[in-house]
N, C-alpha and C. Protein backbone atom coordinates (compact mmCIF):
# COMPACT_ATOMS: atom_id res chain seq x y z
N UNK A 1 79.34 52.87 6.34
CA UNK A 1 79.65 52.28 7.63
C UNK A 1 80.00 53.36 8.66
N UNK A 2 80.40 54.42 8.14
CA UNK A 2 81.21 55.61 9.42
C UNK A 2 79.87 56.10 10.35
N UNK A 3 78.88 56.38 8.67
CA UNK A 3 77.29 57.15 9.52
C UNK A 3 76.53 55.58 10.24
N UNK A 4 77.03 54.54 10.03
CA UNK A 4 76.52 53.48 10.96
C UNK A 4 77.10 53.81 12.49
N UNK A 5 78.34 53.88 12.54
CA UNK A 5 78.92 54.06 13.68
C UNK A 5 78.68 55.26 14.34
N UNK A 6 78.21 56.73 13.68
CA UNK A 6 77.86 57.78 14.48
C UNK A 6 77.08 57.78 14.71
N UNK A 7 75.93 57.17 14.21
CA UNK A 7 74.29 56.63 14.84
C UNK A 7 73.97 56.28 15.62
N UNK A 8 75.21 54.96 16.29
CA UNK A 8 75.18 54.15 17.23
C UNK A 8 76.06 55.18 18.25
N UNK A 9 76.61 55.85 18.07
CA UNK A 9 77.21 56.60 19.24
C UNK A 9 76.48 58.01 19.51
N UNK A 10 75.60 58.22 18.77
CA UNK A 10 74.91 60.00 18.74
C UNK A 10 73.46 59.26 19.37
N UNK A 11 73.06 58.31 19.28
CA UNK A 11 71.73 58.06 19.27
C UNK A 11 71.96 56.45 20.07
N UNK A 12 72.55 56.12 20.43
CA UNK A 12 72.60 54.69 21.16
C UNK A 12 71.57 54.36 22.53
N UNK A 13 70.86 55.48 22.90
CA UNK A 13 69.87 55.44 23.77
C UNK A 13 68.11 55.58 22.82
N UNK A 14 68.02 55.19 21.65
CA UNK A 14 66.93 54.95 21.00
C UNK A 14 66.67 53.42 20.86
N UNK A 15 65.39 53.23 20.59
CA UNK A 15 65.19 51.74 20.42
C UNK A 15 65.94 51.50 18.76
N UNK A 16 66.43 50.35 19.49
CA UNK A 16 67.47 49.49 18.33
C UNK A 16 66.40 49.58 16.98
N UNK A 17 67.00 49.42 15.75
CA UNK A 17 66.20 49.62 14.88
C UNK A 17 67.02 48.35 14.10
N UNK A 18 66.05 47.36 12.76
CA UNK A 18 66.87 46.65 12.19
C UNK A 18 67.55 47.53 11.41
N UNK A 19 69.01 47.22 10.75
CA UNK A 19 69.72 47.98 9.97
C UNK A 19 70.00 47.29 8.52
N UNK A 20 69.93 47.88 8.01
CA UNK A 20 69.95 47.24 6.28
C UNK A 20 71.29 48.12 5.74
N UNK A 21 72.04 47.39 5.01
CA UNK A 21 73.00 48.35 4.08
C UNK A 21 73.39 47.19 2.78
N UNK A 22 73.29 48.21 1.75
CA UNK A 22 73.41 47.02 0.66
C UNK A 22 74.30 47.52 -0.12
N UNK A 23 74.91 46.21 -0.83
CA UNK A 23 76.12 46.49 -1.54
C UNK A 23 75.78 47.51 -3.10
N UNK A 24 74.70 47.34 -3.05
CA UNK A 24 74.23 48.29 -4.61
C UNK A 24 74.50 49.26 -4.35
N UNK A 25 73.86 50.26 -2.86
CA UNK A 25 73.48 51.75 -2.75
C UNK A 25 74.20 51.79 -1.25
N UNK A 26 76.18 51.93 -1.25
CA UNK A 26 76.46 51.72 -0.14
C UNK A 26 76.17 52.85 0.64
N UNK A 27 76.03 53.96 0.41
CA UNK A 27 75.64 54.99 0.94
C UNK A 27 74.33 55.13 1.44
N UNK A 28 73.56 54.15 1.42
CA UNK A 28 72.30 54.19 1.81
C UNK A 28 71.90 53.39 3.12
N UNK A 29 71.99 53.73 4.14
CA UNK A 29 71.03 53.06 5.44
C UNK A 29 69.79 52.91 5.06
N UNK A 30 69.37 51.29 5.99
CA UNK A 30 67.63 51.31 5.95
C UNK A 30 67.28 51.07 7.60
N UNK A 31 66.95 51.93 8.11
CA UNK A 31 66.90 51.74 10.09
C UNK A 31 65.05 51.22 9.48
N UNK A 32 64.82 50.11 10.45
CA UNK A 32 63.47 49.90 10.21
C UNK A 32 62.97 49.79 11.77
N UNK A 33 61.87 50.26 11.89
CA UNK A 33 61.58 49.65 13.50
C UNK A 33 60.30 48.80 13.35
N UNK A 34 59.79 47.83 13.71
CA UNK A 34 59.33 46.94 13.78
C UNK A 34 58.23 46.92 15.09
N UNK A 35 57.97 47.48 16.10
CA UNK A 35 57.69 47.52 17.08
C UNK A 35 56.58 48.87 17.25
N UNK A 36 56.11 49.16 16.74
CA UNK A 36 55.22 50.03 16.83
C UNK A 36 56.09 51.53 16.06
N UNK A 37 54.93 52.64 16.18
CA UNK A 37 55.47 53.84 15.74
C UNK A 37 56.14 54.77 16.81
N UNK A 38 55.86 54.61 18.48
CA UNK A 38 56.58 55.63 19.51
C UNK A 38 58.23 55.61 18.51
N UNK A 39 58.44 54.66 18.43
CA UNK A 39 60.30 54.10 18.05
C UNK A 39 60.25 54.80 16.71
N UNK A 40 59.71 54.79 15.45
CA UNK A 40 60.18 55.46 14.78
C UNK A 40 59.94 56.98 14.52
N UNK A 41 59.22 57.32 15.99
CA UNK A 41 59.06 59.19 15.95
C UNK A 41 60.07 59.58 17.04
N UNK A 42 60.39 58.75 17.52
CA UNK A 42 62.07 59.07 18.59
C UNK A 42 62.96 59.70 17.56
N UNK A 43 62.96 58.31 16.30
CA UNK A 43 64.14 58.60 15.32
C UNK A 43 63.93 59.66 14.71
N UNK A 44 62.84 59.90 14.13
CA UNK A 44 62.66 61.09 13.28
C UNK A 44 62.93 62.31 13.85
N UNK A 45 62.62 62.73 14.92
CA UNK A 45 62.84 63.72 15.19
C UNK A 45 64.20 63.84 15.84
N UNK A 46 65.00 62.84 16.21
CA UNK A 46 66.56 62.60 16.21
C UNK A 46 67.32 63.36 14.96
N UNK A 47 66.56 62.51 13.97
CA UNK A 47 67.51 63.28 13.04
C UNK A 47 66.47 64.41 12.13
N UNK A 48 65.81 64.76 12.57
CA UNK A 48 65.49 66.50 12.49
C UNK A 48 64.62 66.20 10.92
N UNK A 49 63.59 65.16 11.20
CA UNK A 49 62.70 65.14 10.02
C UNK A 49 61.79 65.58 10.06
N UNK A 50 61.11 67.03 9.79
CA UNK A 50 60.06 67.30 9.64
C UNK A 50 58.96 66.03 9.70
N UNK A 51 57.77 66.79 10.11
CA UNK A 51 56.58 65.76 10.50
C UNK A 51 56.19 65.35 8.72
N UNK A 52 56.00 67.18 8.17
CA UNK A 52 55.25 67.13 6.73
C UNK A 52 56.10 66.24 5.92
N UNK A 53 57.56 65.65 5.67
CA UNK A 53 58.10 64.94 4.88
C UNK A 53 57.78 62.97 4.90
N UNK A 54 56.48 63.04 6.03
CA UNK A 54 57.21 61.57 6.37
C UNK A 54 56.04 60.61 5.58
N UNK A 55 55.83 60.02 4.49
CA UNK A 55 54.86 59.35 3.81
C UNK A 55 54.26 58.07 4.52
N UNK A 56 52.77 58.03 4.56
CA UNK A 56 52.13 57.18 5.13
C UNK A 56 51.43 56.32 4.31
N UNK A 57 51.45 54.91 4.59
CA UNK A 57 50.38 53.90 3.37
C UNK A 57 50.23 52.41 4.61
N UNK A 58 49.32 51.66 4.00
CA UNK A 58 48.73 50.93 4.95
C UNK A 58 49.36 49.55 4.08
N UNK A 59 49.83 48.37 4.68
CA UNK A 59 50.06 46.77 4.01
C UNK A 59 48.94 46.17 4.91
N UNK A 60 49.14 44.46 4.59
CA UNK A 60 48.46 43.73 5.14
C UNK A 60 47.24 44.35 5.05
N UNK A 61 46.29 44.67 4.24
CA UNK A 61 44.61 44.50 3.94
C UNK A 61 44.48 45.75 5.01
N UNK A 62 45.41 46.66 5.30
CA UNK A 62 44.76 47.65 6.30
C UNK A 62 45.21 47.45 7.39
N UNK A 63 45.87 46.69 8.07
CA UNK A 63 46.02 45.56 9.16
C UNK A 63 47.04 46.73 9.64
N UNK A 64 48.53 47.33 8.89
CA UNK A 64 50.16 47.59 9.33
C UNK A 64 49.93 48.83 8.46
N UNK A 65 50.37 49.85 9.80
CA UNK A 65 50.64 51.28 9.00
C UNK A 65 52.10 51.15 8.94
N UNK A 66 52.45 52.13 7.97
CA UNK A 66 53.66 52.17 7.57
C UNK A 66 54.05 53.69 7.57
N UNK A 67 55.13 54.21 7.65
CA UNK A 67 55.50 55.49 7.41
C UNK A 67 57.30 55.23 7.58
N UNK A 68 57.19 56.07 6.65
CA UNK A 68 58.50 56.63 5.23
C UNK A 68 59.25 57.76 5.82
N UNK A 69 60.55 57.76 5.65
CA UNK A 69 61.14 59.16 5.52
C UNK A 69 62.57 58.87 4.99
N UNK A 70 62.77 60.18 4.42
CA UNK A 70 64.92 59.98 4.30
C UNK A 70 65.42 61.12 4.68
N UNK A 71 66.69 61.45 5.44
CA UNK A 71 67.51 62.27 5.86
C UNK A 71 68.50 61.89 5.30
N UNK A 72 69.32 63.17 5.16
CA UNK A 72 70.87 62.83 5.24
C UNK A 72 71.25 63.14 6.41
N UNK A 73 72.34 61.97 6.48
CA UNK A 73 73.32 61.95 7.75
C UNK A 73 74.80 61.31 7.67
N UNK A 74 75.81 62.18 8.37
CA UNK A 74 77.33 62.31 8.16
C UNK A 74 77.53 61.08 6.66
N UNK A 75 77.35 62.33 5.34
CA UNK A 75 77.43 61.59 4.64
C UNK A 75 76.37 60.70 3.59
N UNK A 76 75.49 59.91 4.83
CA UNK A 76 74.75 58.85 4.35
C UNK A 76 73.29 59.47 3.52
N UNK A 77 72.67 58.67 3.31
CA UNK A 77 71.04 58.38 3.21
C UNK A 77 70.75 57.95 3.65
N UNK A 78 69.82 58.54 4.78
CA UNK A 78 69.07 57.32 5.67
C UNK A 78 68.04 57.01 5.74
N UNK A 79 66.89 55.86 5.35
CA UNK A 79 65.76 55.82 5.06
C UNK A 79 65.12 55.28 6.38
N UNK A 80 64.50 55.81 7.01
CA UNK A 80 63.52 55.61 8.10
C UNK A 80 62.33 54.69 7.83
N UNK A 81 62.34 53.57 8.62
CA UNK A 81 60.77 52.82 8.07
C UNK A 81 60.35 52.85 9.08
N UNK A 82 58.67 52.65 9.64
CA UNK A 82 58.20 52.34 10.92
C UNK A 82 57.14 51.18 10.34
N UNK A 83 56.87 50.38 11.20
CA UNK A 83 55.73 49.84 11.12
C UNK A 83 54.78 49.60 12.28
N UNK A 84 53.60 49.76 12.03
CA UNK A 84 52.45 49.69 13.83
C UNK A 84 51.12 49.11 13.01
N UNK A 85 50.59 48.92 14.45
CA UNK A 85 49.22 47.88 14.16
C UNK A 85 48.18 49.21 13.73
N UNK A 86 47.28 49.04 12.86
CA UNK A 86 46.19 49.94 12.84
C UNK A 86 45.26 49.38 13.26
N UNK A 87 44.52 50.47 14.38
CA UNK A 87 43.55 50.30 15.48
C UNK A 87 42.71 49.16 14.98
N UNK A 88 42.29 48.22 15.59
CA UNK A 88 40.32 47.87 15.33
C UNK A 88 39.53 49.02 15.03
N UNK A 89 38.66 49.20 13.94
CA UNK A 89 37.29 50.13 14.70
C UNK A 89 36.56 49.74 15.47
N UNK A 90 36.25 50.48 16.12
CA UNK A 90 35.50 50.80 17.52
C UNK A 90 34.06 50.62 16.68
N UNK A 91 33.06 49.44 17.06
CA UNK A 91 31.79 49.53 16.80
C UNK A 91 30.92 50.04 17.10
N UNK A 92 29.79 50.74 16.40
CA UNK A 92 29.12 51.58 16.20
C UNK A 92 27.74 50.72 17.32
N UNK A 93 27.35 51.93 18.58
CA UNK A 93 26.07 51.70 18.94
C UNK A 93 26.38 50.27 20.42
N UNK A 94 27.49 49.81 20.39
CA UNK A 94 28.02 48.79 21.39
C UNK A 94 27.84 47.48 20.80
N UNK A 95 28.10 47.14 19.35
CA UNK A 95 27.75 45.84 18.78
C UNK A 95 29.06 45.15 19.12
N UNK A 96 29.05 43.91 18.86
CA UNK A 96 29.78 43.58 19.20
C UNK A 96 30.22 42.24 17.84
């Protein structure tokens, strides 16, 4: 809860992220952003995550990229989620 509260006061000008904390792994934050990826590369590089650490995989049939990361912070674990739409492809030749 303390690294909840320095988050919200070190970083309170980032887009809100949902927050997860569970009674199993209290030391563990889950900030998720929901809203595209600009919001979760604000965070990352907030809290000083290398680009090369951050794991990428696709849900929904290809549909929702996803990308991964964890930092520590005052204390915590903090697991970074993003989620964003993956493009349409662009058809080949102007088909439609």
């Amino acid at each position: 809860m303390r690294a909840l509260r320095l988050l919200a006061a070190d970083f309170g000008h980032l887009p809100a992220p949902t927050v997860s904390i569970s009674p199993i792994y209290p030391e563990r934050l889950e900030l998720s952003l929901h809203s595209g990826l600009p919001g979760f590369e604000a965070w990352r590089e907030a809290l000083g995550i290398a680009p090369d650490v951050v794991l990428y995989r696709e849900q929904s049939d290809g549909r929702t990229r996803v990308l991964r990361a964890v930092a520590a912070y005052a204390g915590a674990v903090v697991e970074l989620i993003g989620y964003g739409d993956v493009c349409a492809p662009v058809p080949v030749g102007g088909a439609a």
